[in-house]
N, C-alpha and C. Protein backbone atom coordinates (compact mmCIF):
# COMPACT_ATOMS: atom_id res chain seq x y z
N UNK A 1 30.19 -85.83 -14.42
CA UNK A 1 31.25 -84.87 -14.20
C UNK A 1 30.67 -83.66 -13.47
N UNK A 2 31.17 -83.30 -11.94
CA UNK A 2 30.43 -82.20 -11.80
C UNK A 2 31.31 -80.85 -12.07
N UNK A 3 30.65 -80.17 -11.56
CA UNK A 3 30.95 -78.58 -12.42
C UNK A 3 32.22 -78.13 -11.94
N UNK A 4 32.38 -78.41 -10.55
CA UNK A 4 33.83 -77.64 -10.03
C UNK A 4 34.83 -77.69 -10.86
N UNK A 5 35.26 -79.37 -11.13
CA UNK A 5 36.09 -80.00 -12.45
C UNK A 5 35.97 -78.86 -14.18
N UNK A 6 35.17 -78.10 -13.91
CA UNK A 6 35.24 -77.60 -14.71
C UNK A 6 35.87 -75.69 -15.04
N UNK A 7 36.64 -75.64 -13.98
CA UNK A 7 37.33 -74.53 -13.68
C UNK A 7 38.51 -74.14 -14.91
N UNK A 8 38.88 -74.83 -15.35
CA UNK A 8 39.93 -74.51 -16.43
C UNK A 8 39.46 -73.85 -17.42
N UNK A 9 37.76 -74.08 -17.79
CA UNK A 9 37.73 -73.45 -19.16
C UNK A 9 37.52 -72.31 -19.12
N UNK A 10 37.83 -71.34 -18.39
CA UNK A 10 37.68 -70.26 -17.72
C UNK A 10 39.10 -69.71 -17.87
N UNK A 11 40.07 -70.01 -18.18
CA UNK A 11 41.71 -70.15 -18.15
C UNK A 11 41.98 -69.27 -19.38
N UNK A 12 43.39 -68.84 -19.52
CA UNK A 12 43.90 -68.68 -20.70
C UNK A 12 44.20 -70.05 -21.20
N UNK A 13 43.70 -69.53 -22.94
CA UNK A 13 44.19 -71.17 -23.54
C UNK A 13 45.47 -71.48 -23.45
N UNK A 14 46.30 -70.86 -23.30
CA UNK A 14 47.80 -70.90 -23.43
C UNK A 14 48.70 -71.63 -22.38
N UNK A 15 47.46 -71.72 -21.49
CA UNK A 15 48.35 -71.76 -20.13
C UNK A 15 48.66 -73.22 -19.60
N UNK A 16 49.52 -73.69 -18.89
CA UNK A 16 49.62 -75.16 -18.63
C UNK A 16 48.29 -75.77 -17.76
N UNK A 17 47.51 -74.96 -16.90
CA UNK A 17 46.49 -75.36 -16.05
C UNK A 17 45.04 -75.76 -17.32
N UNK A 18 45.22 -74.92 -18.39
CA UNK A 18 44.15 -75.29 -19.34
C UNK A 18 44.46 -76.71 -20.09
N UNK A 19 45.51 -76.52 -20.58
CA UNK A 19 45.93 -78.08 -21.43
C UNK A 19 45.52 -79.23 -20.32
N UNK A 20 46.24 -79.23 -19.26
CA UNK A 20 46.00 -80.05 -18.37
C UNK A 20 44.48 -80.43 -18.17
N UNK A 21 43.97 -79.13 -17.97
CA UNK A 21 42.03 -79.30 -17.50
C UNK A 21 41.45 -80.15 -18.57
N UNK A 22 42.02 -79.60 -20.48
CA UNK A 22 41.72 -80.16 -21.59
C UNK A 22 41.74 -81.73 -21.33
N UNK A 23 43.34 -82.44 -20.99
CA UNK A 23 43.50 -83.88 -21.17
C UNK A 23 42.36 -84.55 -20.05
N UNK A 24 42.53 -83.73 -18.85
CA UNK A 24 41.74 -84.17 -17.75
C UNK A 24 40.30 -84.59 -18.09
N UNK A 25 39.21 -83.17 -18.50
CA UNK A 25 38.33 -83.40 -19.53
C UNK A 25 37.87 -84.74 -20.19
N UNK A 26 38.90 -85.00 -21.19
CA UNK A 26 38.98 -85.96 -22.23
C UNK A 26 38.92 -86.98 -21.60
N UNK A 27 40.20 -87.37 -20.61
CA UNK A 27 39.89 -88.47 -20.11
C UNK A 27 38.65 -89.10 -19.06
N UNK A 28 37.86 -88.22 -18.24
CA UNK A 28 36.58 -88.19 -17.93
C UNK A 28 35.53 -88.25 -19.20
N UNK A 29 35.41 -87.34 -20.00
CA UNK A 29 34.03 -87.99 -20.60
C UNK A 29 34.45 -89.03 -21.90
N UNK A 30 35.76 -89.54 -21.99
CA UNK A 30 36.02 -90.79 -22.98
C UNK A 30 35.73 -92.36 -21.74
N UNK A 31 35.98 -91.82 -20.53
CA UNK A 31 35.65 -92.78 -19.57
C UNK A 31 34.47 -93.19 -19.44
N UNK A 32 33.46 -92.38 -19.18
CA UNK A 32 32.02 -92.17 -19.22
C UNK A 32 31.28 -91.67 -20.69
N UNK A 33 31.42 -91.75 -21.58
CA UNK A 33 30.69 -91.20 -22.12
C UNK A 33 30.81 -92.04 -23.94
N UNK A 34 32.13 -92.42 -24.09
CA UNK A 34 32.55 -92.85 -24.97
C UNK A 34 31.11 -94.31 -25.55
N UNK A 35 31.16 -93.81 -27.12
CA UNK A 35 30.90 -95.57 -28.06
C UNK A 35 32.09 -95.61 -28.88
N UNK A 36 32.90 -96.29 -28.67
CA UNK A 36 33.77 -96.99 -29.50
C UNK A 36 34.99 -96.42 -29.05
N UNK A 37 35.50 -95.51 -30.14
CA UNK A 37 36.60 -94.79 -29.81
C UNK A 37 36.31 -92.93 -30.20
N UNK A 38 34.97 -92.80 -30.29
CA UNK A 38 34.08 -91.39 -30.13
C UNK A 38 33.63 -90.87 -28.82
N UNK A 39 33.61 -89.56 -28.25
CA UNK A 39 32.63 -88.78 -27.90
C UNK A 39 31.66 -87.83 -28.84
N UNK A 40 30.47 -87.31 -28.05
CA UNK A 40 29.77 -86.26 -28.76
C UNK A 40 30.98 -84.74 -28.67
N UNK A 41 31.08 -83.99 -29.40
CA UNK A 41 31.76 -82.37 -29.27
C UNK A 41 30.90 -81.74 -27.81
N UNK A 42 31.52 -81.45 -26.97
CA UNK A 42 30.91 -80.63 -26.35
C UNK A 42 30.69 -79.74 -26.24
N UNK A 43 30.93 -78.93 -27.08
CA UNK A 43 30.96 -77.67 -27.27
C UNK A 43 29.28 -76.90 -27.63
N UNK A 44 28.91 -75.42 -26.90
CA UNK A 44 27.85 -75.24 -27.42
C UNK A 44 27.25 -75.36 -28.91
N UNK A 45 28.18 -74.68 -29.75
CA UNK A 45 28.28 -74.81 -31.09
C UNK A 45 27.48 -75.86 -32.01
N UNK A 46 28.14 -77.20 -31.10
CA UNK A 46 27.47 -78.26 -31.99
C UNK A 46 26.35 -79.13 -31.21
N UNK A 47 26.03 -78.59 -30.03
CA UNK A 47 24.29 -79.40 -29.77
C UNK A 47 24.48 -80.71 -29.25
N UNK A 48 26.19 -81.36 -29.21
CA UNK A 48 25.86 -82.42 -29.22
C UNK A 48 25.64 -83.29 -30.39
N UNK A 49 25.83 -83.04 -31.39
CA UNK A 49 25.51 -83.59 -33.00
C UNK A 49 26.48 -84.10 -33.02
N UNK A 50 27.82 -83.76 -33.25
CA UNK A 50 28.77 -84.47 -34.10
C UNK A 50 30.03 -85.40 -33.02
N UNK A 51 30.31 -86.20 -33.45
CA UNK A 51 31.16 -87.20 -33.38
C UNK A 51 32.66 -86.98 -32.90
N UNK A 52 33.38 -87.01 -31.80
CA UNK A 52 34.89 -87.03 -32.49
C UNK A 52 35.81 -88.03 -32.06
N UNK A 53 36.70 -88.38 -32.81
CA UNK A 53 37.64 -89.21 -32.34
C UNK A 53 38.57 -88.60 -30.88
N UNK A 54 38.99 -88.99 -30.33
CA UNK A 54 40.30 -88.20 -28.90
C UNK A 54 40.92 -87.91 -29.48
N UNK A 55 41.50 -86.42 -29.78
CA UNK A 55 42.32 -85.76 -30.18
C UNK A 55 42.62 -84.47 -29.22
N UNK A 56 43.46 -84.47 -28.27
CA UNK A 56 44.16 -83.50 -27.13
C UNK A 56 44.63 -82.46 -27.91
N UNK A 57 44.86 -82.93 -28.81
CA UNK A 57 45.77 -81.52 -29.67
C UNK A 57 45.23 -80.33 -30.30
N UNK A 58 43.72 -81.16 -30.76
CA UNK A 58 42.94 -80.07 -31.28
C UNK A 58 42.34 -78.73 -30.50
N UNK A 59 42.58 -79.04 -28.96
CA UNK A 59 42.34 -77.55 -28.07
C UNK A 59 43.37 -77.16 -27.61
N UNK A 60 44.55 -77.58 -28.37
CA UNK A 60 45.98 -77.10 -27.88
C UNK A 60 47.04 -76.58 -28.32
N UNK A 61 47.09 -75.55 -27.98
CA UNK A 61 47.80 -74.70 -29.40
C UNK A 61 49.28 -74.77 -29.05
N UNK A 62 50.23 -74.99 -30.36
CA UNK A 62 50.96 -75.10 -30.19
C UNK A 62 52.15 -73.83 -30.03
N UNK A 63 53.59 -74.30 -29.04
CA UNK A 63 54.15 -73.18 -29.17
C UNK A 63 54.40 -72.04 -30.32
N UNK A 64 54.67 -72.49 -31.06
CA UNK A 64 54.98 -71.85 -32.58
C UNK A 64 53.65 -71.26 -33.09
N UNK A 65 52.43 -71.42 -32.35
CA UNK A 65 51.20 -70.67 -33.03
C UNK A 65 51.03 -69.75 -31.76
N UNK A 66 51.41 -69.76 -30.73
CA UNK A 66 50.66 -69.01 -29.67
C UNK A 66 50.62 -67.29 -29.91
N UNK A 67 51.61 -66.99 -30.21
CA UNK A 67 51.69 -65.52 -30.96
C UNK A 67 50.55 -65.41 -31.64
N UNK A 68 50.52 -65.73 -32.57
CA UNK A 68 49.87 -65.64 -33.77
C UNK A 68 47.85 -65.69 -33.17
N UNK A 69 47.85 -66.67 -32.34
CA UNK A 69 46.43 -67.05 -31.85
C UNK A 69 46.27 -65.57 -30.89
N UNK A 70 46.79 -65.50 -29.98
CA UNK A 70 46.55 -64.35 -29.01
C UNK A 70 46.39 -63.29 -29.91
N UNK A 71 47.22 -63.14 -31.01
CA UNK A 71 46.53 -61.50 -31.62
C UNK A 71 45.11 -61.79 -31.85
N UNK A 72 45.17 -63.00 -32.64
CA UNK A 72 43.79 -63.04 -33.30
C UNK A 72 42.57 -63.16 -32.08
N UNK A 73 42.93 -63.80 -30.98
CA UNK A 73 41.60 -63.95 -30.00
C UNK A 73 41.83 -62.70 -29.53
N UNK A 74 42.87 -62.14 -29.73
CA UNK A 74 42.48 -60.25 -28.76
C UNK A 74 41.87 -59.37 -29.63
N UNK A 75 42.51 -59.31 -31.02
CA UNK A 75 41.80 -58.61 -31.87
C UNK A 75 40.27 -58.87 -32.08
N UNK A 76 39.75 -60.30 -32.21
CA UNK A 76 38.38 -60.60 -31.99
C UNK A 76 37.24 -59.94 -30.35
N UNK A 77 38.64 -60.53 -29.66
CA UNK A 77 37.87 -59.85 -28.25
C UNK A 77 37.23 -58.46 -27.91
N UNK A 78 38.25 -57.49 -28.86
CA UNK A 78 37.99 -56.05 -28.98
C UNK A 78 37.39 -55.86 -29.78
N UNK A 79 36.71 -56.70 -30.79
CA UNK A 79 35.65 -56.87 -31.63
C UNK A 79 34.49 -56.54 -31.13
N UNK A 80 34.26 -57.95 -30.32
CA UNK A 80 33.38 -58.13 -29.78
C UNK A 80 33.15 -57.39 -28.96
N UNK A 81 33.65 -56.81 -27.74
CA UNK A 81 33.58 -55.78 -26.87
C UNK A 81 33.02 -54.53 -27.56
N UNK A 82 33.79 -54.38 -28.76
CA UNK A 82 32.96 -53.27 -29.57
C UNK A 82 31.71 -53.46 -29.94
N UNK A 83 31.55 -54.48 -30.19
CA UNK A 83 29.51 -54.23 -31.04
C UNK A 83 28.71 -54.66 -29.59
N UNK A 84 29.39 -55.17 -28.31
CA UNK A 84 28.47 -55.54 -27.52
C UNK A 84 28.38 -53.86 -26.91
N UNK A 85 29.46 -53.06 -26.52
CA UNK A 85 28.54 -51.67 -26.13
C UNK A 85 28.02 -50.86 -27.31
N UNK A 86 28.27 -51.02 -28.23
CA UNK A 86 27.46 -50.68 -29.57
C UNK A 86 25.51 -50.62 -29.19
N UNK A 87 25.59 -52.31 -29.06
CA UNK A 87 24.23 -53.09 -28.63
C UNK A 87 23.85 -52.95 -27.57
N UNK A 88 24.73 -53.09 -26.61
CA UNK A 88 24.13 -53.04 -25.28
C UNK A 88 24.56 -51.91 -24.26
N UNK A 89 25.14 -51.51 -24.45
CA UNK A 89 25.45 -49.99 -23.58
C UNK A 89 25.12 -48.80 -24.04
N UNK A 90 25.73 -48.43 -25.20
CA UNK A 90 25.06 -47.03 -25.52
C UNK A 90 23.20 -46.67 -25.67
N UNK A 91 22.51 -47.85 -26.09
CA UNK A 91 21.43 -47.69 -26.27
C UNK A 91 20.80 -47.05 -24.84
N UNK A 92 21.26 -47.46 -23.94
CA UNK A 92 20.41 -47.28 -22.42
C UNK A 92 21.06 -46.72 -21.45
N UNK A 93 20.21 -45.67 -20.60
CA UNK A 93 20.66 -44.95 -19.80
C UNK A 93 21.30 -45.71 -18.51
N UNK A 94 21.30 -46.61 -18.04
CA UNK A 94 21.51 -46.65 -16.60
C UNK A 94 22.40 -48.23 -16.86
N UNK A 95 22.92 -48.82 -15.78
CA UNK A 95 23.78 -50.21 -15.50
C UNK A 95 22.31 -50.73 -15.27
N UNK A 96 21.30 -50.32 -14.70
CA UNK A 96 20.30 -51.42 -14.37
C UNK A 96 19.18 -51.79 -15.92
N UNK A 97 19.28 -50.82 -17.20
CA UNK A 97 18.41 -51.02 -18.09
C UNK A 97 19.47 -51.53 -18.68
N UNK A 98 20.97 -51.80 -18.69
CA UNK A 98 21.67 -52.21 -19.53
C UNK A 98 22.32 -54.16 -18.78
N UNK A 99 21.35 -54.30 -17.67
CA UNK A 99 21.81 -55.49 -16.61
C UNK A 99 20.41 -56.17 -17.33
N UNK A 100 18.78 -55.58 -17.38
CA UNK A 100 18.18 -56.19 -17.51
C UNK A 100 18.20 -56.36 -19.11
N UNK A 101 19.33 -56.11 -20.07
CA UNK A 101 19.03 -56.16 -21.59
C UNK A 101 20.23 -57.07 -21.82
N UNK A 102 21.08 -57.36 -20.90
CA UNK A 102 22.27 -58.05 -20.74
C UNK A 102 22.04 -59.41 -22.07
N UNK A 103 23.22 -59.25 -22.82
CA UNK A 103 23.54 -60.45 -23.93
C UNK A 103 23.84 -61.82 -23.36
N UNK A 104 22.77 -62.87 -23.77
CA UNK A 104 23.13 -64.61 -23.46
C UNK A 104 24.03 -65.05 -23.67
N UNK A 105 25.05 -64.24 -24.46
CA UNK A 105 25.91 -65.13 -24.57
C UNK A 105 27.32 -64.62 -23.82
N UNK A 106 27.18 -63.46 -23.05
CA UNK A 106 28.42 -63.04 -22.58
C UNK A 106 28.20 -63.87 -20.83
N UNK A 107 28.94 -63.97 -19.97
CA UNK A 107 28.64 -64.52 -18.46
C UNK A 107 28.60 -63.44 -17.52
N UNK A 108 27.53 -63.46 -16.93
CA UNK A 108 27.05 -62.30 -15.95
C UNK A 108 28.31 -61.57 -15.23
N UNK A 109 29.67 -62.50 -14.77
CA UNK A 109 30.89 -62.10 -14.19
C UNK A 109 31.44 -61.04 -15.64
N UNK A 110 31.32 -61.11 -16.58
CA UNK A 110 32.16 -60.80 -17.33
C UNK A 110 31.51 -59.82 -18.11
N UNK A 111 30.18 -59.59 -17.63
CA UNK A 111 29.48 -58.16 -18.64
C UNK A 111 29.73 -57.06 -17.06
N UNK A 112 29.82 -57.49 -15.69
CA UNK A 112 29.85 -56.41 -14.60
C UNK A 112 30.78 -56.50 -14.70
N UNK A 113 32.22 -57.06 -15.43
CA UNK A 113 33.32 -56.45 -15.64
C UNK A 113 33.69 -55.41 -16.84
N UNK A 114 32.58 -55.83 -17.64
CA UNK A 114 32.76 -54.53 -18.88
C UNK A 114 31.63 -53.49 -18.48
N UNK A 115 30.76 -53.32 -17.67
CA UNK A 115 30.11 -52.33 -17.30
C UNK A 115 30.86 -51.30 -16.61
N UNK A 116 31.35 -52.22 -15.24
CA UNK A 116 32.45 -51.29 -14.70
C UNK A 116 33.18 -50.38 -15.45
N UNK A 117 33.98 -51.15 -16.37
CA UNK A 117 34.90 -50.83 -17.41
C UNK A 117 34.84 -49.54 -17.97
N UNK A 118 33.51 -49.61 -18.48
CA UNK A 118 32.29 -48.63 -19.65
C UNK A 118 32.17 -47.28 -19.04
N UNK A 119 31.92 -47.65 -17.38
CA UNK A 119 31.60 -46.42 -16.76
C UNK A 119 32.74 -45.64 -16.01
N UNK A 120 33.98 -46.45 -16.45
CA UNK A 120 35.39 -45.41 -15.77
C UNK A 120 35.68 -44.14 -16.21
N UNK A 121 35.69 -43.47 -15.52
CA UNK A 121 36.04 -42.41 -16.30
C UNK A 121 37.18 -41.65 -17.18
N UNK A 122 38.43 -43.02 -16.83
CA UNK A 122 39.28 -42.74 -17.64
C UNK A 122 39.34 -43.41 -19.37
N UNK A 123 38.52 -44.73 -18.82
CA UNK A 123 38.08 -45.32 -20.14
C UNK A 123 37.03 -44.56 -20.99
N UNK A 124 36.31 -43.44 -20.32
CA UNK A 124 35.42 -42.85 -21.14
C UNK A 124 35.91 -41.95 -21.44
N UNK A 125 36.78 -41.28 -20.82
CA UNK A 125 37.97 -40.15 -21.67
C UNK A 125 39.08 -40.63 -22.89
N UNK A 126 39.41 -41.81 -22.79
CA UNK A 126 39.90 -42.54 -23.79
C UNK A 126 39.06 -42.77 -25.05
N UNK A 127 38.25 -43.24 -25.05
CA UNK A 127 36.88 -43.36 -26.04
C UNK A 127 36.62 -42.16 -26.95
N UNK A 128 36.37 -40.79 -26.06
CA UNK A 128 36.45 -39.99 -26.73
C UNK A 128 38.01 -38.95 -27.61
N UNK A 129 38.76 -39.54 -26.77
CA UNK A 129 40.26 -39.28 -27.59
C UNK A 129 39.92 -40.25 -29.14
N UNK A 130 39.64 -41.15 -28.81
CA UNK A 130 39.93 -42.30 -30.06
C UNK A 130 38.80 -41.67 -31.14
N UNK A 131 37.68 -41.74 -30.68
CA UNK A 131 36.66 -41.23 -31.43
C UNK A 131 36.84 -39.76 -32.28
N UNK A 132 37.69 -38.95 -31.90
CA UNK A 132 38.30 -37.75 -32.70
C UNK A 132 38.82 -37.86 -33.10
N UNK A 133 40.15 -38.87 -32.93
CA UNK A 133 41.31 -38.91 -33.74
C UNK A 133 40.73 -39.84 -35.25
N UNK A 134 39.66 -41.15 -34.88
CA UNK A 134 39.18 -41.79 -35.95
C UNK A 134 38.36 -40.76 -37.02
N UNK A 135 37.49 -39.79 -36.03
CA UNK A 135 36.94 -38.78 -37.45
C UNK A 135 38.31 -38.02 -38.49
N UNK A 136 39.28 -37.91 -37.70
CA UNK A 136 40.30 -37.12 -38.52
C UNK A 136 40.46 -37.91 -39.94
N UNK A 137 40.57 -39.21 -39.33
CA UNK A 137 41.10 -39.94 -40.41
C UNK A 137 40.11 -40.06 -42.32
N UNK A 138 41.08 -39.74 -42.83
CA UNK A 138 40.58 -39.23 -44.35
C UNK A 138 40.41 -40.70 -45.00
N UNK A 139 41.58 -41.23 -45.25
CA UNK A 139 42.27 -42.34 -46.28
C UNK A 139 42.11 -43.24 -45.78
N UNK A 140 41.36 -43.94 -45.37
CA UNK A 140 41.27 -45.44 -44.77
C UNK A 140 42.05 -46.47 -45.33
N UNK A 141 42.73 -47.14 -45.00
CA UNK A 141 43.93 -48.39 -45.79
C UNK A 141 42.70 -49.53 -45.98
N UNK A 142 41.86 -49.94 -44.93
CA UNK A 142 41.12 -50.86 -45.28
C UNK A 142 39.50 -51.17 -46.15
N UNK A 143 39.88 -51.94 -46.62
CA UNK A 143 37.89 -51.98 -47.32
C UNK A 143 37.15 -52.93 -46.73
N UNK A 144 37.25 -53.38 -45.47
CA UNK A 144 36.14 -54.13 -44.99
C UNK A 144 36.53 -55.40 -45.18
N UNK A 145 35.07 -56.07 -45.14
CA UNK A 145 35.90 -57.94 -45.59
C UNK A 145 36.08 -58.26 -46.91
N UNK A 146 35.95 -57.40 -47.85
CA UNK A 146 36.79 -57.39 -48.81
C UNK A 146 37.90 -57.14 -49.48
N UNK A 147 38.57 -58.15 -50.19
CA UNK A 147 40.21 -58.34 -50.31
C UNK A 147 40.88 -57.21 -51.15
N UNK A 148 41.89 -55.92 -51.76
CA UNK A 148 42.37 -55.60 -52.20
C UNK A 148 42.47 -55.88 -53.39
N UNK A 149 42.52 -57.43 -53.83
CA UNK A 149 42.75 -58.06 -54.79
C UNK A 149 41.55 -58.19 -55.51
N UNK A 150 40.14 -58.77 -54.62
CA UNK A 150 38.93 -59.31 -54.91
C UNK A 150 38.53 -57.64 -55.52
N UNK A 151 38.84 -56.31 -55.20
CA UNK A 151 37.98 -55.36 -55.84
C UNK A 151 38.82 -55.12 -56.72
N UNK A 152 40.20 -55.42 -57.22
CA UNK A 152 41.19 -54.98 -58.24
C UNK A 152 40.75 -55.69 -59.35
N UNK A 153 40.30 -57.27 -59.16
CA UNK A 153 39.89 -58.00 -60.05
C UNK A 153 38.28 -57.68 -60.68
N UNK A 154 38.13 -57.44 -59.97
CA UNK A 154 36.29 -57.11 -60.28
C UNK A 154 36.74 -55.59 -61.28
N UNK A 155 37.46 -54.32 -60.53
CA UNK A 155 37.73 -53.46 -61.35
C UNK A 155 38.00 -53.76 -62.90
N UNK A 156 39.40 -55.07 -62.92
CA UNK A 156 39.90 -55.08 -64.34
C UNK A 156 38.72 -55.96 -65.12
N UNK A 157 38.14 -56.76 -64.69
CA UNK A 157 36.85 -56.90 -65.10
C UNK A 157 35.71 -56.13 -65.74
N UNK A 158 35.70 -55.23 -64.98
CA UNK A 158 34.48 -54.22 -65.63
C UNK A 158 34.81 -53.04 -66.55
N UNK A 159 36.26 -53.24 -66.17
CA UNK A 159 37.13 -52.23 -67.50
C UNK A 159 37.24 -52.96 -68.89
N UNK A 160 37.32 -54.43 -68.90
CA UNK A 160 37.73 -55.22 -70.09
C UNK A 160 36.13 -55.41 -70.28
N UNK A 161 34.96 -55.41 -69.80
CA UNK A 161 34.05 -55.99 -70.65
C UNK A 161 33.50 -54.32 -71.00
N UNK A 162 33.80 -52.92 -70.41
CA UNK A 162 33.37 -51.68 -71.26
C UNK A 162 34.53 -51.77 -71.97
N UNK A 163 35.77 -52.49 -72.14
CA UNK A 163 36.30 -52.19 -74.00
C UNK A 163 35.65 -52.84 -74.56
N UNK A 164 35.44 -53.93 -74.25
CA UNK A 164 34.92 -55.33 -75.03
C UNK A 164 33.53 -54.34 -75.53
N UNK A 165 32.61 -53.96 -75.04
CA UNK A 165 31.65 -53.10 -75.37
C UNK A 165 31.58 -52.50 -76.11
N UNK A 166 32.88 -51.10 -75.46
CA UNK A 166 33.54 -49.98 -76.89
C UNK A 166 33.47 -50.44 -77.90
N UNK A 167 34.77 -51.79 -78.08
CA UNK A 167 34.94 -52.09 -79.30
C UNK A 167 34.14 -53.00 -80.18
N UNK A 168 32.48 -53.45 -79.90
CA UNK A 168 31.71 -53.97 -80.36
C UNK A 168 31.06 -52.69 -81.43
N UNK A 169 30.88 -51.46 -80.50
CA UNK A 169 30.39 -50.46 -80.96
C UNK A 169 30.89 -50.30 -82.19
N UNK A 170 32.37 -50.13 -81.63
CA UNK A 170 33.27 -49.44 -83.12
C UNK A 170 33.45 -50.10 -84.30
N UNK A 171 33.06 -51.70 -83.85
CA UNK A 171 32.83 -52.63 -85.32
C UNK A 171 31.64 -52.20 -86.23
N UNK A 172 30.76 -52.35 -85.57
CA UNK A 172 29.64 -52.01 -85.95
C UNK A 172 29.09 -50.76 -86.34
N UNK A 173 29.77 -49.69 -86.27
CA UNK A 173 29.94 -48.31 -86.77
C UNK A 173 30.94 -48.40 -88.38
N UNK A 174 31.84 -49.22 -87.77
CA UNK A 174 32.69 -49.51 -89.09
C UNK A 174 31.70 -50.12 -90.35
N UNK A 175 31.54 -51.10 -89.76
CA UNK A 175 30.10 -51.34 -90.55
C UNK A 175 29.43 -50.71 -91.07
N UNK A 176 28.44 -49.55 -90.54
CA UNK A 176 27.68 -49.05 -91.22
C UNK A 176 28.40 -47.86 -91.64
N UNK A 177 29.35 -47.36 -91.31
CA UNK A 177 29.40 -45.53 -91.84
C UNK A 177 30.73 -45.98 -92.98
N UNK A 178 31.16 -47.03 -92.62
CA UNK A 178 32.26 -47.32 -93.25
C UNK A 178 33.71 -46.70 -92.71
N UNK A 179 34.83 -47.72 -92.92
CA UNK A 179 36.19 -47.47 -91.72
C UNK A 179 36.65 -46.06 -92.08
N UNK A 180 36.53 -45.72 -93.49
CA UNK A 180 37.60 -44.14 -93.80
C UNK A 180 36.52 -42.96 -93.38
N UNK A 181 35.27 -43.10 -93.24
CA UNK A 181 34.45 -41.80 -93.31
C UNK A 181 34.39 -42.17 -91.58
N UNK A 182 34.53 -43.12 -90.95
CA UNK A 182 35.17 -42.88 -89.74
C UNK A 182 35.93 -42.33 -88.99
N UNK A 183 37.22 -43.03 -89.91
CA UNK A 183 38.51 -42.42 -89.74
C UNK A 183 38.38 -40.70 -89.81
N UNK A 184 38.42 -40.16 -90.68
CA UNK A 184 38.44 -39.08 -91.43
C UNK A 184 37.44 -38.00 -90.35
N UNK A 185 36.39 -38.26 -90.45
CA UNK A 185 35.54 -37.66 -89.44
C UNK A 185 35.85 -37.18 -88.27
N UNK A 186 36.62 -38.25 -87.42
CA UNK A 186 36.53 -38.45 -85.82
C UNK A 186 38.07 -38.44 -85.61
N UNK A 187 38.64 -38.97 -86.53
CA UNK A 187 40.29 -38.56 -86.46
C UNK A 187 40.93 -40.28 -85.65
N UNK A 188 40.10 -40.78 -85.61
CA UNK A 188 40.01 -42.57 -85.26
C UNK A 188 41.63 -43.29 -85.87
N UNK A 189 42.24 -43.68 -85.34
CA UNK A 189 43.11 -44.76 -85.74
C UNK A 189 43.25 -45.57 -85.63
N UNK A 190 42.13 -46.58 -86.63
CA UNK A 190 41.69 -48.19 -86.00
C UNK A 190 42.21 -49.29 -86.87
């Protein structure tokens, strides 16, 4: 398969020229490449290791998800865009110490499009709007990759095993001082 054929993956996933490139794909390396009714994954990810049956559908998102996927690959994208000038831009003065520190895994077309980007000056006036308005912020709604629920539960957790605690204490006080010179003492209603 040579490389030209390989222009689609470069595409929005969404788009009819990608699905198409996808089946196209498939049917080239199940032509060539296939044992049985398997190819290897081609994907960097897996090395070549694992196995799959032809399945077109699995790089093809369906109408009813496409919403839903685009937030998530944009929200990731601006992720990523974030920790890569995190890593690779702010540290270094110039486009040429930040060309020769350039990340393997981004494509040379697509880091001189976020360099450009980096060095606009309206995008760097934006940056610093955002960056003031984020110090303002007091109350953060979020806790990270942890769930709302996952620290509510851990909370009622560590509240029930200091009663569970308390009230080991207070047996065992009962015990020795005895329940009324307790009572009486401390004003206790146990």
């Amino acid at each position: 398969m040579s490389r030209e054929d390989r222009s689609w993956m470069s595409l929005h996933r969404c788009s009819e020229a990608y699905n198409n490139g996808v089946i196209d794909f498939l049917d080239k390396a199940f032509a060539k490449g296939a044992q049985g009714n398997e190819i290897c994954c081609p994907c960097k990810k897996c090395f070549f290791r694992f196995w799959y049956q032809r399945d077109a559908k699995r790089w093809i998102v369906p109408e009813s998800a496409r919403k839903w996927v685009l937030q998530t690959v944009g929200a990731d994208w601006r992720t990523f865009k974030c920790r890569l000038k995190k890593k690779h831009y702010k540290p270094y003065k110039n486009n040429k110490m930040r060309w020769k520190n350039r990340p393997t895994e981004v494509s040379a077309e697509h880091f001189k499009w976020l360099l450009k980007k980096w060095d606009d000056p309206k995008d760097k006036d934006r940056a610093k709007v955002n960056a003031l308005n984020r110090a303002k912020v007091t109350n953060v709604h979020t806790c990270g990759p942890k769930s709302f629920a996952l620290i509510r539960e851990r909370l009622v957790c560590s509240l029930i095993s200091n009663f569970l605690s308390l009230e080991a204490i207070l047996v065992e006080l009962k015990r020795d001082l005895g329940y009324l010179l307790l009572r009486n003492l401390y004003g206790l209603f146990l």
